[in-house]
C-alpha atoms as a PDB file:
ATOM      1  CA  UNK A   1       0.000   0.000   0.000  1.00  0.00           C
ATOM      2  CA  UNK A   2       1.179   3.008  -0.871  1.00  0.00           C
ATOM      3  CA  UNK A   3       1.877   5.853   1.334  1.00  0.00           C
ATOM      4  CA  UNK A   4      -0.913   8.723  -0.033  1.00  0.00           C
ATOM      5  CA  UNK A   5      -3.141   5.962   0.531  1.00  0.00           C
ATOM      6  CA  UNK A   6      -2.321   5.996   4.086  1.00  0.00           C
ATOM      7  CA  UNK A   7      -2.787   9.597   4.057  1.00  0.00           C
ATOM      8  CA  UNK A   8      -6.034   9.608   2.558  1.00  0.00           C
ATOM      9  CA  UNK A   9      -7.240   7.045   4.936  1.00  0.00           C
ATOM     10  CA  UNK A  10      -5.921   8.680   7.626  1.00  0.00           C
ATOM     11  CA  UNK A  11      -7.757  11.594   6.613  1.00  0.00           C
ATOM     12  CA  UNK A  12     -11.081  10.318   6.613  1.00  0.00           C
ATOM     13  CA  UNK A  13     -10.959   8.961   9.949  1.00  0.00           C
ATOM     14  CA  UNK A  14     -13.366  10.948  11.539  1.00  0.00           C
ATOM     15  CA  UNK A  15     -15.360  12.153   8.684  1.00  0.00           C
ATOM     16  CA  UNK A  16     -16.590   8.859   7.818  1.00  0.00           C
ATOM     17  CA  UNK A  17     -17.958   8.751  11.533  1.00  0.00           C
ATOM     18  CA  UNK A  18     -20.272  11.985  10.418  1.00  0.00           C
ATOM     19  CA  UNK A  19     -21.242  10.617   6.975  1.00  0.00           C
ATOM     20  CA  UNK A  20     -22.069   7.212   8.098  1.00  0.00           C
ATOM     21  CA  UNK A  21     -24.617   8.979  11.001  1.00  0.00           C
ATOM     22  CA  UNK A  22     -27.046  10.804   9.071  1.00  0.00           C
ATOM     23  CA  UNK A  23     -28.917  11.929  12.387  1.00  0.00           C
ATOM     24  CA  UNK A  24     -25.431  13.880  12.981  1.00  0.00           C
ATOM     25  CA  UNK A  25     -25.611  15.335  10.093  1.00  0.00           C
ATOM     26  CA  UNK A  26     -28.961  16.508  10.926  1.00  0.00           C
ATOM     27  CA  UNK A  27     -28.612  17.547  14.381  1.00  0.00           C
ATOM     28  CA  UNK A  28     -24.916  19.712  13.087  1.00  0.00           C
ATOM     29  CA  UNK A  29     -27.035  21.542  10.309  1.00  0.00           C
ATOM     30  CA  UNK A  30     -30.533  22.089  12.902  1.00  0.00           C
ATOM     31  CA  UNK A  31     -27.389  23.342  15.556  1.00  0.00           C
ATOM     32  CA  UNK A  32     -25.405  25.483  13.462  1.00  0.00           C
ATOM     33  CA  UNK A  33     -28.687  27.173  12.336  1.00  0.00           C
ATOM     34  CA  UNK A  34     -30.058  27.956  15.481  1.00  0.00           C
ATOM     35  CA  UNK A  35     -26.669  29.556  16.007  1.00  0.00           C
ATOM     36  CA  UNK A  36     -26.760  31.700  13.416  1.00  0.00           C
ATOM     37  CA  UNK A  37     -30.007  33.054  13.428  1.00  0.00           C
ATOM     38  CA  UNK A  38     -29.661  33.764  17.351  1.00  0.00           C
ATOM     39  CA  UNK A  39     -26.307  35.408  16.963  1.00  0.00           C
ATOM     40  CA  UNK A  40     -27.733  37.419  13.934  1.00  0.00           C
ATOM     41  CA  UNK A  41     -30.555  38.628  15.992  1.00  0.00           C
ATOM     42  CA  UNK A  42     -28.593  39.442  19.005  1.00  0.00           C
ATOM     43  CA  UNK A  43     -26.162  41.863  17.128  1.00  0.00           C
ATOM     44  CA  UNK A  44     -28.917  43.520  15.484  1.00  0.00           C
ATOM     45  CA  UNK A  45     -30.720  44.068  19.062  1.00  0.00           C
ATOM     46  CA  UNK A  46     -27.813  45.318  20.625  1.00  0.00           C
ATOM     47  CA  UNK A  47     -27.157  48.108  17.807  1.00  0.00           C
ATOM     48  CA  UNK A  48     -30.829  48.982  17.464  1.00  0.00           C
ATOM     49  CA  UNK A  49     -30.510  52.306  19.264  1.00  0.00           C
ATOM     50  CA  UNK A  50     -26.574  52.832  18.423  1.00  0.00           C
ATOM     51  CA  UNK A  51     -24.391  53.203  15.330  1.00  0.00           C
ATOM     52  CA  UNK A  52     -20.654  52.359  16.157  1.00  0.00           C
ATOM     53  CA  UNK A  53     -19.628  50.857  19.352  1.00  0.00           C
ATOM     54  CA  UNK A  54     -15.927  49.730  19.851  1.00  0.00           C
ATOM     55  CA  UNK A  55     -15.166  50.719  16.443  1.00  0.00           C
ATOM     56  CA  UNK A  56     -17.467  48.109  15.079  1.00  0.00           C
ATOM     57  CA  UNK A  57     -20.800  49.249  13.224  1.00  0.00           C
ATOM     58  CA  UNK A  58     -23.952  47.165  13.113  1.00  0.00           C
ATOM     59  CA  UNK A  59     -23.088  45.422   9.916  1.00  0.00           C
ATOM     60  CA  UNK A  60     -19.566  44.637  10.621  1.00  0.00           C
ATOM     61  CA  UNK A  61     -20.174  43.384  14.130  1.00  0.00           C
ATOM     62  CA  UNK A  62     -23.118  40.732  13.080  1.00  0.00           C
ATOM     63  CA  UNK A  63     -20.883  39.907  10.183  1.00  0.00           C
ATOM     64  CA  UNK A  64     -17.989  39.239  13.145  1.00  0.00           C
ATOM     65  CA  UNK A  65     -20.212  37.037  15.069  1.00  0.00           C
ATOM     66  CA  UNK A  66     -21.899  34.888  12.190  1.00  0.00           C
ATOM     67  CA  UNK A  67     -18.585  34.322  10.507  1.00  0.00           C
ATOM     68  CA  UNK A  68     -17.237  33.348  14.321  1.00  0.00           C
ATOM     69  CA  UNK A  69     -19.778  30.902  14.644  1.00  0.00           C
ATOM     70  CA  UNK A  70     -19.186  29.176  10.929  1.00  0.00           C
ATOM     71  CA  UNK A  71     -15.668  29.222  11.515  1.00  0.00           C
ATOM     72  CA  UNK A  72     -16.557  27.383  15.006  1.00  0.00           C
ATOM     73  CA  UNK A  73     -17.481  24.449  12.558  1.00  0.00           C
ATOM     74  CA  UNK A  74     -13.805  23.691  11.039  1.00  0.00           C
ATOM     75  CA  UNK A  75     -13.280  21.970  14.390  1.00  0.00           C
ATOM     76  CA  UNK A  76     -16.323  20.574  15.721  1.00  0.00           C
ATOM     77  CA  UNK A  77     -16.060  17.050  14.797  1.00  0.00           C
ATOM     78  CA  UNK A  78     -16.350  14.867  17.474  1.00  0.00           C
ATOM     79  CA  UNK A  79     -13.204  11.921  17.518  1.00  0.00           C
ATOM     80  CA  UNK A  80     -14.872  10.351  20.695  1.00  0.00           C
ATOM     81  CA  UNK A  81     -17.805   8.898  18.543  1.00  0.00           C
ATOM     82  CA  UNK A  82     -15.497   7.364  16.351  1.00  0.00           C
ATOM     83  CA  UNK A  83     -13.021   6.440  19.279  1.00  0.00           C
ATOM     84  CA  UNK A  84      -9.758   7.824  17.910  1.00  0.00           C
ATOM     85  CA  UNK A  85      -8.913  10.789  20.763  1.00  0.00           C
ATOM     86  CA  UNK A  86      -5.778  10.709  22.479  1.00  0.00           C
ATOM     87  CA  UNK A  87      -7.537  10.256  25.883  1.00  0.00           C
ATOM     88  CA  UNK A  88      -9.055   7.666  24.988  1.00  0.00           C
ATOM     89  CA  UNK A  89      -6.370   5.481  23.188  1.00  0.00           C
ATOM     90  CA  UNK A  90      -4.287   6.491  26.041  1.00  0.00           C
ATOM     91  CA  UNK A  91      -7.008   5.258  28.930  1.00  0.00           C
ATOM     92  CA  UNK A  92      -7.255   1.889  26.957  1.00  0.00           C
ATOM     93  CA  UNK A  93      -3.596   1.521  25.883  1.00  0.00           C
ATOM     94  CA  UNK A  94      -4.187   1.613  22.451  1.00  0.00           C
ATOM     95  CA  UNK A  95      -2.085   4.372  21.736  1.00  0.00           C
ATOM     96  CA  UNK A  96       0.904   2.048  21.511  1.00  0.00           C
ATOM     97  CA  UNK A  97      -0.650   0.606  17.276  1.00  0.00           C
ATOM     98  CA  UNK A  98      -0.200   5.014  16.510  1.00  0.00           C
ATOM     99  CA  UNK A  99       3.885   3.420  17.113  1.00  0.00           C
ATOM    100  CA  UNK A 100       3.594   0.902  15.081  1.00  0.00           C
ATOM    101  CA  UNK A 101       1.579   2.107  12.050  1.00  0.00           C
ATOM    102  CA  UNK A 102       3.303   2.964   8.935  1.00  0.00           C
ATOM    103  CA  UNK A 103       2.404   6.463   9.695  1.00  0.00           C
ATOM    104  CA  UNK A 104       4.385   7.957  12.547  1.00  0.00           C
ATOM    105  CA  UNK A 105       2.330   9.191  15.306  1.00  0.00           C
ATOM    106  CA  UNK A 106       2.775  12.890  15.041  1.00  0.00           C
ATOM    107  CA  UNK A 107       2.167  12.775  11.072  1.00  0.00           C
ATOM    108  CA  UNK A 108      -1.012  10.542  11.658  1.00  0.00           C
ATOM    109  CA  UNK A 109      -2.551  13.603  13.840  1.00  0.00           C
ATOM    110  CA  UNK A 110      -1.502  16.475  11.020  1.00  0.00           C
ATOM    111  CA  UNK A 111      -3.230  14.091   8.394  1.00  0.00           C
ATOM    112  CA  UNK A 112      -6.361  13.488  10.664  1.00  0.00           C
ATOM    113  CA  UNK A 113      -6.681  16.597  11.797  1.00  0.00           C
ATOM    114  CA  UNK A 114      -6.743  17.845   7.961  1.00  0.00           C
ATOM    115  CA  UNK A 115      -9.319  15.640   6.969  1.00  0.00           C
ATOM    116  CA  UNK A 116     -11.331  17.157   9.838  1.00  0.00           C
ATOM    117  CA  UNK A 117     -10.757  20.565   9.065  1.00  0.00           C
ATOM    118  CA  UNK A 118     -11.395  19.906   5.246  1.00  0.00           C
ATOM    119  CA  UNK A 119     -14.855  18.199   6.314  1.00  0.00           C
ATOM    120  CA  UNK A 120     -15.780  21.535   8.398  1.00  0.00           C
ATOM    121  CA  UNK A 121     -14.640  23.867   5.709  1.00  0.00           C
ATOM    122  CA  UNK A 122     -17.212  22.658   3.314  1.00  0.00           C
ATOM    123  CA  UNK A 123     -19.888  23.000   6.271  1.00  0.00           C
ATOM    124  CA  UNK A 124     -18.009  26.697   6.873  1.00  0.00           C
ATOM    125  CA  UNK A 125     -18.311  27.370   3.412  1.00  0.00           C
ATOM    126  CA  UNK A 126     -21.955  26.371   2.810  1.00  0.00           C
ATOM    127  CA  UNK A 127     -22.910  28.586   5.336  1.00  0.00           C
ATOM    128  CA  UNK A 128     -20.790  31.443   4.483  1.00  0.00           C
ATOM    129  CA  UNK A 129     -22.372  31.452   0.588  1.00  0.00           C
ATOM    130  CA  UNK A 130     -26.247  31.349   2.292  1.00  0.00           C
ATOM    131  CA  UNK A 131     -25.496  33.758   4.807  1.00  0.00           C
ATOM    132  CA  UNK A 132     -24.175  35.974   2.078  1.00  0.00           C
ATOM    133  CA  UNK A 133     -26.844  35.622  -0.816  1.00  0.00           C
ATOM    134  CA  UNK A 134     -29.004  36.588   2.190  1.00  0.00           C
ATOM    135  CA  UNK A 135     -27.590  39.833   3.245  1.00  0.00           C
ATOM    136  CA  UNK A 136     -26.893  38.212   6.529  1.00  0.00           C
ATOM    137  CA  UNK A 137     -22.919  39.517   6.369  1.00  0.00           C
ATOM    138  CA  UNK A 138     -21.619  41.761   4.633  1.00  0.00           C
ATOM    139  CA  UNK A 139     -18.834  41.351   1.979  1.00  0.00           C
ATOM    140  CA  UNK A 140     -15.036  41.570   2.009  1.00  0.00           C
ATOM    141  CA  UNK A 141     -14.308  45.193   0.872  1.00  0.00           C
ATOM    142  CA  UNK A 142     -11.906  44.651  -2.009  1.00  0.00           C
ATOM    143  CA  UNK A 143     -10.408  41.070  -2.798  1.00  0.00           C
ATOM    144  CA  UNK A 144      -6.723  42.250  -1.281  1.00  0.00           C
ATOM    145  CA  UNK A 145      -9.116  41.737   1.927  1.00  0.00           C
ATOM    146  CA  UNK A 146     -10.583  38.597   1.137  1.00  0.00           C
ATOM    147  CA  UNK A 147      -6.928  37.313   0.188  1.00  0.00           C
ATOM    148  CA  UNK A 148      -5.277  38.354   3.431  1.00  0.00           C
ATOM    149  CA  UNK A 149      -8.506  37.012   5.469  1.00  0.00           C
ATOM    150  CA  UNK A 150      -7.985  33.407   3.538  1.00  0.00           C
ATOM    151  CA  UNK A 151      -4.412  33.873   4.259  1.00  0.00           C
ATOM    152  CA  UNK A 152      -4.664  34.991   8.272  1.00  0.00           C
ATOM    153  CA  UNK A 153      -7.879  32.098   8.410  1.00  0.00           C
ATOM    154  CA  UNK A 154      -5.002  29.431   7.027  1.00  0.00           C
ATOM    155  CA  UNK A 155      -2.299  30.472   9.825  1.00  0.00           C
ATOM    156  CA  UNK A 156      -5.359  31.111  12.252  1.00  0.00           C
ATOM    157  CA  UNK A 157      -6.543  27.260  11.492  1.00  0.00           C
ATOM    158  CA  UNK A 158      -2.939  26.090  12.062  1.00  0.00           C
ATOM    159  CA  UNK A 159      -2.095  27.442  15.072  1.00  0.00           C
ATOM    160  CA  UNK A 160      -5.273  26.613  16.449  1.00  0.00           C
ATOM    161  CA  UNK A 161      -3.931  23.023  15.279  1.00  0.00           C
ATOM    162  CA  UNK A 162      -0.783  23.022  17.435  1.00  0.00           C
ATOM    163  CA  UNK A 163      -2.740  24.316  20.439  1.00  0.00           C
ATOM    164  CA  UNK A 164      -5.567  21.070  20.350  1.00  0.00           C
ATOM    165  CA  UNK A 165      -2.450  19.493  19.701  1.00  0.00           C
ATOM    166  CA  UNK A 166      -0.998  20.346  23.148  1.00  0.00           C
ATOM    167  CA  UNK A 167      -3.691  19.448  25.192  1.00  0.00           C
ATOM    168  CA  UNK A 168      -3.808  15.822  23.491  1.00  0.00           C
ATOM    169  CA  UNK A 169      -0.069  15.748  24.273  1.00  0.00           C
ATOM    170  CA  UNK A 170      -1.004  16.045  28.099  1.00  0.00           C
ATOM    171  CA  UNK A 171      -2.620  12.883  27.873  1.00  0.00           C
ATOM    172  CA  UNK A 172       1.232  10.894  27.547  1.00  0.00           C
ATOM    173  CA  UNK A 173       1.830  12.694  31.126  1.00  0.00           C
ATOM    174  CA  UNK A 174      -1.567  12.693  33.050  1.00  0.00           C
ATOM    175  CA  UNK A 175      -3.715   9.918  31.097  1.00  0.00           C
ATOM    176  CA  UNK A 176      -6.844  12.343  30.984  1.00  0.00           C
ATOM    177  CA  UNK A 177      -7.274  15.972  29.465  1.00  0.00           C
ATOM    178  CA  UNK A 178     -10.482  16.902  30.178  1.00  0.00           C
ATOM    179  CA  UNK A 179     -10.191  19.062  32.711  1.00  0.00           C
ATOM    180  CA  UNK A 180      -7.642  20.644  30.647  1.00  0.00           C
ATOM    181  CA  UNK A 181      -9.570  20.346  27.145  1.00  0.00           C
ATOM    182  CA  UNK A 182     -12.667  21.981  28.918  1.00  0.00           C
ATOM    183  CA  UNK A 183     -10.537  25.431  30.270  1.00  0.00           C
ATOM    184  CA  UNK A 184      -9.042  25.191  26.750  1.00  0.00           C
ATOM    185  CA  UNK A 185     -12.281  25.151  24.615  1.00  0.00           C
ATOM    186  CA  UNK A 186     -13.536  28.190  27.040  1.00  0.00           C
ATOM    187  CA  UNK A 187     -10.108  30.359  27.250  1.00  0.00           C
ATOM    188  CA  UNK A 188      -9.726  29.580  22.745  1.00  0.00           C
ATOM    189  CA  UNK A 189     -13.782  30.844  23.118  1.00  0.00           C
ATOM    190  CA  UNK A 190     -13.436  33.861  25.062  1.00  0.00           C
ATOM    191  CA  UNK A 191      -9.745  34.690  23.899  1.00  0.00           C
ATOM    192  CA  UNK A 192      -9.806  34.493  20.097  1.00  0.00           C
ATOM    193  CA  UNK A 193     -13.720  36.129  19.644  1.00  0.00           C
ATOM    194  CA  UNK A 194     -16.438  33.254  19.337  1.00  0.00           C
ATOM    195  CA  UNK A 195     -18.372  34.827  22.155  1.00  0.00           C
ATOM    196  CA  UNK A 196     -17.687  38.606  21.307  1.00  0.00           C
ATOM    197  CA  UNK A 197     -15.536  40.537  19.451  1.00  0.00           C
ATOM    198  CA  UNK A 198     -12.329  41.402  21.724  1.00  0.00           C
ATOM    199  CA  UNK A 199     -12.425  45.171  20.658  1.00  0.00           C
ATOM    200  CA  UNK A 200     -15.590  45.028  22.943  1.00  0.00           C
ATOM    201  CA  UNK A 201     -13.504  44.080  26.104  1.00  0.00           C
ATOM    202  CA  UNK A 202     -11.227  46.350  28.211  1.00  0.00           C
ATOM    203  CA  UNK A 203      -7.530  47.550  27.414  1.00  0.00           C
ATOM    204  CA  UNK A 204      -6.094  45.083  30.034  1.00  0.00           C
ATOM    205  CA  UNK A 205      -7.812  42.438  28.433  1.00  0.00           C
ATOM    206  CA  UNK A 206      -6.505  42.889  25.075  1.00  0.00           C
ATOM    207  CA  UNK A 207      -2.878  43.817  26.142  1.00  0.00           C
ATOM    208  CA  UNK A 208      -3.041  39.864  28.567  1.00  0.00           C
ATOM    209  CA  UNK A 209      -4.620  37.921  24.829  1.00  0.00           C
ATOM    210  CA  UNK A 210      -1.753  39.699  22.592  1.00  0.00           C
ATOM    211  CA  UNK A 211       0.477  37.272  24.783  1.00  0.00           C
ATOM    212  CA  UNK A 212      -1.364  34.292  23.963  1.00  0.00           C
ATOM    213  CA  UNK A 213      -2.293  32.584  21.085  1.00  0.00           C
ATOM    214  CA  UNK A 214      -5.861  32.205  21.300  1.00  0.00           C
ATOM    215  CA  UNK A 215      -6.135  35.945  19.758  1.00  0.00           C
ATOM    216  CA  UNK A 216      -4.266  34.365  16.529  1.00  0.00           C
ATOM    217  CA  UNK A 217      -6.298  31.986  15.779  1.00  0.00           C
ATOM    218  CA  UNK A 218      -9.781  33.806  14.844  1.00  0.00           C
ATOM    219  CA  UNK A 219      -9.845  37.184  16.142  1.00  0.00           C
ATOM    220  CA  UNK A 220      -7.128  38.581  13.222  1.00  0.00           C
ATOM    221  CA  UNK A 221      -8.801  36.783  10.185  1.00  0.00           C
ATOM    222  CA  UNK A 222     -12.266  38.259  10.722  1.00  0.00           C
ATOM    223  CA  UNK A 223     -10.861  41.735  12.405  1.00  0.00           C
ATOM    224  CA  UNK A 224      -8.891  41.803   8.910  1.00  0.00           C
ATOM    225  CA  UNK A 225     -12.380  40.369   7.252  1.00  0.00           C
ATOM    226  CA  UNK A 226     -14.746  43.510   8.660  1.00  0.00           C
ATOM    227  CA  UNK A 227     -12.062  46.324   8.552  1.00  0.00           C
ATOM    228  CA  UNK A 228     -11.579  46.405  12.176  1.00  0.00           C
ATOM    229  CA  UNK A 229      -7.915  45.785  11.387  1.00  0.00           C
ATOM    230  CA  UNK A 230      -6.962  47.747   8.136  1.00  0.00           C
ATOM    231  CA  UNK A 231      -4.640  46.306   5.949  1.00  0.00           C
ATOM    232  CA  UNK A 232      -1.809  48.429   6.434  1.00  0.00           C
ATOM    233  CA  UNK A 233      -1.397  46.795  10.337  1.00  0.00           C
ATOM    234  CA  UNK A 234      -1.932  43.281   8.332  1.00  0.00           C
ATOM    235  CA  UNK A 235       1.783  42.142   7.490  1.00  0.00           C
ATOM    236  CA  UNK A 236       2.406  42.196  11.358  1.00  0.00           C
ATOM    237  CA  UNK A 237      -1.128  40.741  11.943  1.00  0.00           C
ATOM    238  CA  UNK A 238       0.057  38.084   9.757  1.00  0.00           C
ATOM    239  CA  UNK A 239       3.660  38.071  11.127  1.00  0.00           C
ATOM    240  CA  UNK A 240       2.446  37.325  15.044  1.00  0.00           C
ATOM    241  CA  UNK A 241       0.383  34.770  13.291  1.00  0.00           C
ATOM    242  CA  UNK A 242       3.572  32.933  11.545  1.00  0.00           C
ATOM    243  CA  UNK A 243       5.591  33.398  14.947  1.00  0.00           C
ATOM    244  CA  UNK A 244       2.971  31.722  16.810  1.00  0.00           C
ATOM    245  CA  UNK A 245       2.981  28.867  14.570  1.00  0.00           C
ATOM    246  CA  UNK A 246       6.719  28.300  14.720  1.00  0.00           C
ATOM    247  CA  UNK A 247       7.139  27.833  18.335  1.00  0.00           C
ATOM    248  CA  UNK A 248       4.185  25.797  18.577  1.00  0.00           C
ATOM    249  CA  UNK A 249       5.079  23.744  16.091  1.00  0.00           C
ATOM    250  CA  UNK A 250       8.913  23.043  17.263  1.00  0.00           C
ATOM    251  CA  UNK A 251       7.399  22.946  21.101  1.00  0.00           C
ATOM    252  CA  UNK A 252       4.576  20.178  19.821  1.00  0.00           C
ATOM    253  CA  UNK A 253       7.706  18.123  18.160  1.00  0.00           C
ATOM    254  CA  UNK A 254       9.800  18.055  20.986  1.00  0.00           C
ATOM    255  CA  UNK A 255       6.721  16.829  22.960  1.00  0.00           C
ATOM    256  CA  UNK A 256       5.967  14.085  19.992  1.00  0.00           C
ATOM    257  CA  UNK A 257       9.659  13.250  21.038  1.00  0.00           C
ATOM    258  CA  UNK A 258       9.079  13.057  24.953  1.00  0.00           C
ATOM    259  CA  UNK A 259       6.148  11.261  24.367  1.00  0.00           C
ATOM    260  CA  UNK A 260       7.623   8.375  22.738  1.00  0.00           C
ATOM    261  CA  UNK A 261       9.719   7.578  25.424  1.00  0.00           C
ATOM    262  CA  UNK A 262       6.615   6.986  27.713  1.00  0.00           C
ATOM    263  CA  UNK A 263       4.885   4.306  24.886  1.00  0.00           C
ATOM    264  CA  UNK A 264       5.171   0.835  26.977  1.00  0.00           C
ATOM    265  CA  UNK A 265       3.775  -2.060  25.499  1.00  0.00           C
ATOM    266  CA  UNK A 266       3.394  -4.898  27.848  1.00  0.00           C
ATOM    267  CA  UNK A 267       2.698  -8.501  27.066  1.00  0.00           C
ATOM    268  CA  UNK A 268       2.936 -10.113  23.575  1.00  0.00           C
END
């Protein structure tokens, strides 16, 4: 077998858990519309007797929020149906066959993790085109915009990668991450602009997320999307972004490394 088979299959992993569960399917779509229309009509409520708060008007802060909760569907897949998370190989001792694949361990992740992200982005996308046609968001104001958004998404996507990736990687030193995983999904929520935009939260706050990465991962790409950011203040935008991913990425590899060294398999 070659090896881009192993890639593609690798790839699939969790998608295949989605597409073989049509009720999934159907619960996602009835979820991620509720979401949508509530966030829409939130935004629109809270500007009714204002024009520009936080240097956000009405249409660019709705278009904020409903592009923050599509994006919300690039990860959303859930690997516990399917039985493939790291806690879970690690509670049952599985993890040891990710060793002894023909696909190293930290490669296996990347692919699976891209066929997740793939699957979401055509959800993401779906959404994006309907919300659009329907005057729901607004836009990109030129297509140097809608170039640097795709761009800042990509690095956004990846970092956002490294950090999951992190939090699975505490799993080869305390078995379980869900304690972890849950302060994770929250601080990534709050931090990077799924609840509310951060130009809507105080000074302090802002200056304490530039330090993180959370702020990379979604809050740039749809700041650069509604204007918030102008492009002149993207190549640095874009810069923090591609500095982010660098350290995470040699950090996550030197983990991969540590990790290996605590694989036991016992018996047989």
């Amino acid at each position: 077998m070659t090896t881009p088979t192993y890639a593609w299959r690798a790839a699939r992993v969790t998608p295949l858990g989605e597409l073989y569960t049509p009720p999934r399917i159907t619960a996602a779509l009835l979820r991620l519309t509720v979401q949508v229309v509530l966030v829409a009509s939130l935004w629109h409520g809270l500007y009714a007797q204002t024009g520009t708060t936080a240097g956000l008007s009405r249409d660019q802060a709705v278009t904020f929020a409903v592009l923050a909760v599509l994006a919300s569907r690039l990860r959303e897949l859930d690997q516990y149906a399917g039985r493939d998370s790291v806690a879970q190989h690690m509670y049952y001792g599985t993890i040891v066959y990710w060793y002894l694949r023909p696909l190293s361990p930290h490669r296996y992740y990347a692919l699976r993790a891209l066929g997740e992200q793939l699957y979401g982005l055509a959800w993401a996308l779906t959404g994006y085109a309907i919300c659009l046609a329907s005057g729901v968001v607004v836009p990109p104001e030129s297509a140097a915009v809608a170039g640097v958004f795709a761009l800042s998404l990509l690095l956004g996507q990846w970092v956002l990668h490294y950090v999951m990736l992190l939090i699975d990687q505490l799993c080869f030193w305390t078995l379980r991450n869900t304690a972890a995983l849950l302060i994770l999904i929250f601080a990534q929520n709050l931090m990077s602009g799924v609840y509310a935009p951060l130009w809507f939260f105080p000074h302090w706050f802002l200056v304490l997320s530039s330090f993180l990465p959370f702020q990379a991962t979604l809050n740039v790409p749809l700041s650069l999307y509604v204007g918030r950011i102008p492009l002149s203040d993207a190549g640095f935008q874009l810069g923090v972004q591609a500095a982010w991913l660098v350290a995470l990425r040699f950090l996550t590899r030197f983990l991969w490394r540590r990790a290996a060294r605590r694989v036991v398999s016992q018996g047989g």
